[in-house]
C-alpha atoms as a PDB file:
ATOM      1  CA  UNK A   1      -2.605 -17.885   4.244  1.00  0.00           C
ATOM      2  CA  UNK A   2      -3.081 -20.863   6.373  1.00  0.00           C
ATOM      3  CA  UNK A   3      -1.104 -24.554   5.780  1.00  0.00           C
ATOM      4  CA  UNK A   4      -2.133 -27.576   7.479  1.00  0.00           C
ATOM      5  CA  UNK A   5       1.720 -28.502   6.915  1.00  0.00           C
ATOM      6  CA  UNK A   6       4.835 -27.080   7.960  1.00  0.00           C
ATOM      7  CA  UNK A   7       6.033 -24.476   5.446  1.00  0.00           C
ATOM      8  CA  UNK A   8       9.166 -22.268   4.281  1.00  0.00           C
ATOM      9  CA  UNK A   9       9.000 -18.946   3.274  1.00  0.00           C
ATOM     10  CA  UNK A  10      11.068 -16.079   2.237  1.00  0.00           C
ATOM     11  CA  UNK A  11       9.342 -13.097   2.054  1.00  0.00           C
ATOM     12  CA  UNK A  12       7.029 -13.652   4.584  1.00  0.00           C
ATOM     13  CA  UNK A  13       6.753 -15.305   8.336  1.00  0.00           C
ATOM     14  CA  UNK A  14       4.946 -18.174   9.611  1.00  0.00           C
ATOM     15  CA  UNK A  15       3.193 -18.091  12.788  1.00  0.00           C
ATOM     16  CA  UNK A  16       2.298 -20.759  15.086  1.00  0.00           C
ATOM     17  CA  UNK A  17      -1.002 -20.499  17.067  1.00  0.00           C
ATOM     18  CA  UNK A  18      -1.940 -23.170  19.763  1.00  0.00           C
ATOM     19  CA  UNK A  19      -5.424 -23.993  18.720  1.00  0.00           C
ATOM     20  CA  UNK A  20      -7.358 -25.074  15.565  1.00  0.00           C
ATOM     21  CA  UNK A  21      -9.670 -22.573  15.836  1.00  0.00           C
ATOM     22  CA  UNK A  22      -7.526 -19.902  16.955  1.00  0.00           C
ATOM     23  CA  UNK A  23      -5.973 -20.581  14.054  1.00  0.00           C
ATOM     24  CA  UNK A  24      -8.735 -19.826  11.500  1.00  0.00           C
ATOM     25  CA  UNK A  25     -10.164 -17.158  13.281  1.00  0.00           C
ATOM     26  CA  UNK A  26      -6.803 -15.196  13.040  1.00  0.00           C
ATOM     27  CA  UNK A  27      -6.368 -15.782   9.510  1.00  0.00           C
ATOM     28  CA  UNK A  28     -10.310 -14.544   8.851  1.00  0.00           C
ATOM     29  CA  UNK A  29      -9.269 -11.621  11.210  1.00  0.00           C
ATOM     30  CA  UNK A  30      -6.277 -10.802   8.603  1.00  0.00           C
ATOM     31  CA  UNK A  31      -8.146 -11.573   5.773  1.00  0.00           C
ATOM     32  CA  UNK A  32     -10.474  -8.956   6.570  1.00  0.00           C
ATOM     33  CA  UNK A  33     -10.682  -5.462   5.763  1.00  0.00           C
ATOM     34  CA  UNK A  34      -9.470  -5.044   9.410  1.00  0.00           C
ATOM     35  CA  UNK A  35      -6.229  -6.840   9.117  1.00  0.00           C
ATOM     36  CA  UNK A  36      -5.824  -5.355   6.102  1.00  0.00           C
ATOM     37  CA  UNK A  37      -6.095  -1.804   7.327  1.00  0.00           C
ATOM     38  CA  UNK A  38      -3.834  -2.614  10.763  1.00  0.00           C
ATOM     39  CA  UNK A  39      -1.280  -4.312   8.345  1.00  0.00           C
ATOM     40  CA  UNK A  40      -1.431  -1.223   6.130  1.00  0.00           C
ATOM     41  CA  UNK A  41      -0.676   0.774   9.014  1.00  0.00           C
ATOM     42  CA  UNK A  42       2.839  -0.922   9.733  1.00  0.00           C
ATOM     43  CA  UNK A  43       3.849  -1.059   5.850  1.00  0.00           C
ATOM     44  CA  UNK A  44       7.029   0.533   4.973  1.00  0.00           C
ATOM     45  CA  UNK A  45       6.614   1.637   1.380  1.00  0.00           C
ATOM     46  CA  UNK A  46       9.783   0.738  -0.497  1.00  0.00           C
ATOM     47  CA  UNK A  47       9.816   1.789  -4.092  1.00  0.00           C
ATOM     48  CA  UNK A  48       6.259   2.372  -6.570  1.00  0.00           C
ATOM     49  CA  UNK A  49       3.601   0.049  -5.135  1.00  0.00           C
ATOM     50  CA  UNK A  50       6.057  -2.328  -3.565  1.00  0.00           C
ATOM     51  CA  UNK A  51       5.550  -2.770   0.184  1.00  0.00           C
ATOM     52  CA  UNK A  52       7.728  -4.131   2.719  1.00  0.00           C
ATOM     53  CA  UNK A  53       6.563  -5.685   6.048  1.00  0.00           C
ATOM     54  CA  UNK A  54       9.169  -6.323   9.059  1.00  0.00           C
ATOM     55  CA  UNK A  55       9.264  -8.820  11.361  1.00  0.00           C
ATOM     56  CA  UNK A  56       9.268  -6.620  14.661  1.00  0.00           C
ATOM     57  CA  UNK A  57       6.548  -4.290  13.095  1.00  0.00           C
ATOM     58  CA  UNK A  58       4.324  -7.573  12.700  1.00  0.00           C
ATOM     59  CA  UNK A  59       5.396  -8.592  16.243  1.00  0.00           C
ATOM     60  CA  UNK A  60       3.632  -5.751  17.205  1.00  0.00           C
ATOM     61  CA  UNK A  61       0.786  -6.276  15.215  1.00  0.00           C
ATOM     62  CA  UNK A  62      -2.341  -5.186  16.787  1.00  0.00           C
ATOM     63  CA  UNK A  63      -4.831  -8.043  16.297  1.00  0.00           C
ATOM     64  CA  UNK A  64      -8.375  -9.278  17.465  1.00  0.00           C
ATOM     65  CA  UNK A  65      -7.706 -10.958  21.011  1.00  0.00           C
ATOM     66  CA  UNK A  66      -9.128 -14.484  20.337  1.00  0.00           C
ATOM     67  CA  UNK A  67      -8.832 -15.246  24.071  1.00  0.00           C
ATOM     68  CA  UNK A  68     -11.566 -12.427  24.755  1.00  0.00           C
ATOM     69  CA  UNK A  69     -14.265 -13.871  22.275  1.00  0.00           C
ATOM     70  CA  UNK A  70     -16.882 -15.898  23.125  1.00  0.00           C
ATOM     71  CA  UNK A  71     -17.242 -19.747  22.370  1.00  0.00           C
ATOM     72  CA  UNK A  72     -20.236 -18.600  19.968  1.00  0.00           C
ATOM     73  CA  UNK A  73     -18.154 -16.327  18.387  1.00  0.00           C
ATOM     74  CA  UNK A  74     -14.760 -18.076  17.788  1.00  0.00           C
ATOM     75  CA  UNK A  75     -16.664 -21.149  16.333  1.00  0.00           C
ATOM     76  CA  UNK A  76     -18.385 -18.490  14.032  1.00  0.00           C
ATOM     77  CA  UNK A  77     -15.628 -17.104  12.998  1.00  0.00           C
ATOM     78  CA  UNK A  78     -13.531 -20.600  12.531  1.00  0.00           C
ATOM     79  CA  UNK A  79     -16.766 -21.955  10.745  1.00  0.00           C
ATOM     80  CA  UNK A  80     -16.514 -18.638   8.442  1.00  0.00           C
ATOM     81  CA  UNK A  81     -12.746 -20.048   7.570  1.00  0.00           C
ATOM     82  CA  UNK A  82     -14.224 -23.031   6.465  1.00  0.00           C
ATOM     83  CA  UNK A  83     -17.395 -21.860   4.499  1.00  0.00           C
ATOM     84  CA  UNK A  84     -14.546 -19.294   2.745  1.00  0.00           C
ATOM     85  CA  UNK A  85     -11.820 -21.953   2.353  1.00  0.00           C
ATOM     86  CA  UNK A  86     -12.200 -22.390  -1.270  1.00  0.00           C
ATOM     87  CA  UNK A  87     -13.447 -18.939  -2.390  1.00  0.00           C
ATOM     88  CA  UNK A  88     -11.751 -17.459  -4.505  1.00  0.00           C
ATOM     89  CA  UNK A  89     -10.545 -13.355  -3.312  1.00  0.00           C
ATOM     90  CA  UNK A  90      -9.827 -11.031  -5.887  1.00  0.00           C
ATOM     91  CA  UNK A  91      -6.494  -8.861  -6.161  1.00  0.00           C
ATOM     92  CA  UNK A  92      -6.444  -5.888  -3.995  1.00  0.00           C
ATOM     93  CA  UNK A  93      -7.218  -3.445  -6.356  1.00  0.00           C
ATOM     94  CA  UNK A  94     -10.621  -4.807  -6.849  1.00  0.00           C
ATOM     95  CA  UNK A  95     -11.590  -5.136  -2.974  1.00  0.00           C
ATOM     96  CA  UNK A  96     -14.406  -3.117  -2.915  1.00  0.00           C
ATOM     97  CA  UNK A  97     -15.859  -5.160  -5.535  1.00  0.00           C
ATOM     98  CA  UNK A  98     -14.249  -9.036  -4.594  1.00  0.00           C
ATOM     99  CA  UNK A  99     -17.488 -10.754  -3.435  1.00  0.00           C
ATOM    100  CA  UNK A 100     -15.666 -13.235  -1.330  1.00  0.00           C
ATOM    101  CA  UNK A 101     -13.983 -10.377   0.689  1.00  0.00           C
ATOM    102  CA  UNK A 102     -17.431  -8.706   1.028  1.00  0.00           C
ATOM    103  CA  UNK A 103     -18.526 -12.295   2.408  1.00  0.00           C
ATOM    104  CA  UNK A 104     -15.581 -12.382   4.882  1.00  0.00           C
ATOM    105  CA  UNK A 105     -16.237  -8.645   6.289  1.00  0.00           C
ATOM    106  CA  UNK A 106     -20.272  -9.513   6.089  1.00  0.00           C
ATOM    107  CA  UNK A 107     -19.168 -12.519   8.099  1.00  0.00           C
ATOM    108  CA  UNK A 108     -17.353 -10.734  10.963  1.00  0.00           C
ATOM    109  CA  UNK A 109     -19.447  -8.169  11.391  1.00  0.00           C
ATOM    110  CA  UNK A 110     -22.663 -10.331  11.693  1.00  0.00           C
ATOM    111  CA  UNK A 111     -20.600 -12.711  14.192  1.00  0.00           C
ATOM    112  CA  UNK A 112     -18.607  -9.363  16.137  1.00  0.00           C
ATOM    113  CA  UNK A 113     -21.608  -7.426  15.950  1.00  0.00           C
ATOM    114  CA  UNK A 114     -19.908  -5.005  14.342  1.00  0.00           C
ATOM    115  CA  UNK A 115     -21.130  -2.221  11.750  1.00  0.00           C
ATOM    116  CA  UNK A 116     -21.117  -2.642   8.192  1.00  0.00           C
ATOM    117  CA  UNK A 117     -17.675  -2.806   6.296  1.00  0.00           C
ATOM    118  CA  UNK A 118     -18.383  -1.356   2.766  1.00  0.00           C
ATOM    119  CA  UNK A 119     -17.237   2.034   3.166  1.00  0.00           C
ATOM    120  CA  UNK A 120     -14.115   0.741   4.812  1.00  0.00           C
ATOM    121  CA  UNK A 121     -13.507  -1.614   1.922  1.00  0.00           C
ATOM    122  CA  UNK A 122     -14.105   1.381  -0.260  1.00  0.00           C
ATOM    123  CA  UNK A 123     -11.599   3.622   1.334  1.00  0.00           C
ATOM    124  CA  UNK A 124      -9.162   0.665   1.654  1.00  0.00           C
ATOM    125  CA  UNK A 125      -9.704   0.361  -2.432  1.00  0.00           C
ATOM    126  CA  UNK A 126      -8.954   3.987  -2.946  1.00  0.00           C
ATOM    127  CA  UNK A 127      -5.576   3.777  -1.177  1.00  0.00           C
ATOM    128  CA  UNK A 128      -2.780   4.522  -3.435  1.00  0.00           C
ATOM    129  CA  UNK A 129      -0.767   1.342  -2.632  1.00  0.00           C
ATOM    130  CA  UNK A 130      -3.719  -0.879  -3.049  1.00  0.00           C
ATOM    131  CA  UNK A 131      -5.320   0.432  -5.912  1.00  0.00           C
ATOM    132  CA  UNK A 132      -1.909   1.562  -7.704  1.00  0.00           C
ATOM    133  CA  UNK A 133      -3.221   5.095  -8.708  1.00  0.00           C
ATOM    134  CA  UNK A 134      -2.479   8.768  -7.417  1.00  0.00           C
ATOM    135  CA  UNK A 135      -5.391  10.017  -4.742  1.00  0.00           C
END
């Protein structure tokens, strides 16, 4: 989630990133099938679906480094915040079919130049924590 105001949370952290457009492009980056695979990766499962996220795991977090991208690119992927703003995503469960999420994932590969995301999003939806179901 990204606020243009100062916000107060308890069960989850904010983060503060010095540019605009950092900014967006790290909350497309999370809101990807990427972020949500590397934040899958830290979970700690609690009890049933529940999930909990710590602070020093997300700390840790291995993210896209904005600082290596090129001006192209990071306007890209801050213009792809903006043109996804106002979508609407589907819950998790239905990620492989949420046709904002397959926007956001079209969206970063066409602007990383990376390979298509559908199978990812597929596995991701198959995942018993997202999807809620036995393997």
């Amino acid at each position: 989630m990204r606020a243009s105001t100062d916000v107060l949370g308890s069960m989850w952290w904010p983060v503060r990133v010095e540019y605009p457009k950092f900014e967006k492009a790290l909350t497309v980056w999370l809101d990807s099938s990427f972020g949500l695979l590397t934040l899958m990766a830290v979970r700690n499962t609690t009890q049933g679906s529940w999930v909990q996220l710590k602070k020093a795991d997300l700390a840790e977090l291995p993210v896209l480094d904005l600082r290596r991208l090129s001006l192209a690119q990071l306007e890209g992927l801050s213009d792809l915040f903006d043109q996804l703003a106002g979508a609407e995503f589907e819950r998790l469960p239905s990620i492989a079919n949420c046709p904002a999420r397959r926007s956001l994932d079209d969206g970063i590969s066409r602007i990383l130049g990376l390979p298509n995301l559908t199978k990812l999003r597929d596995l991701l939806a198959s995942e018993p924590v997202v999807s809620n179901r036995r393997l």
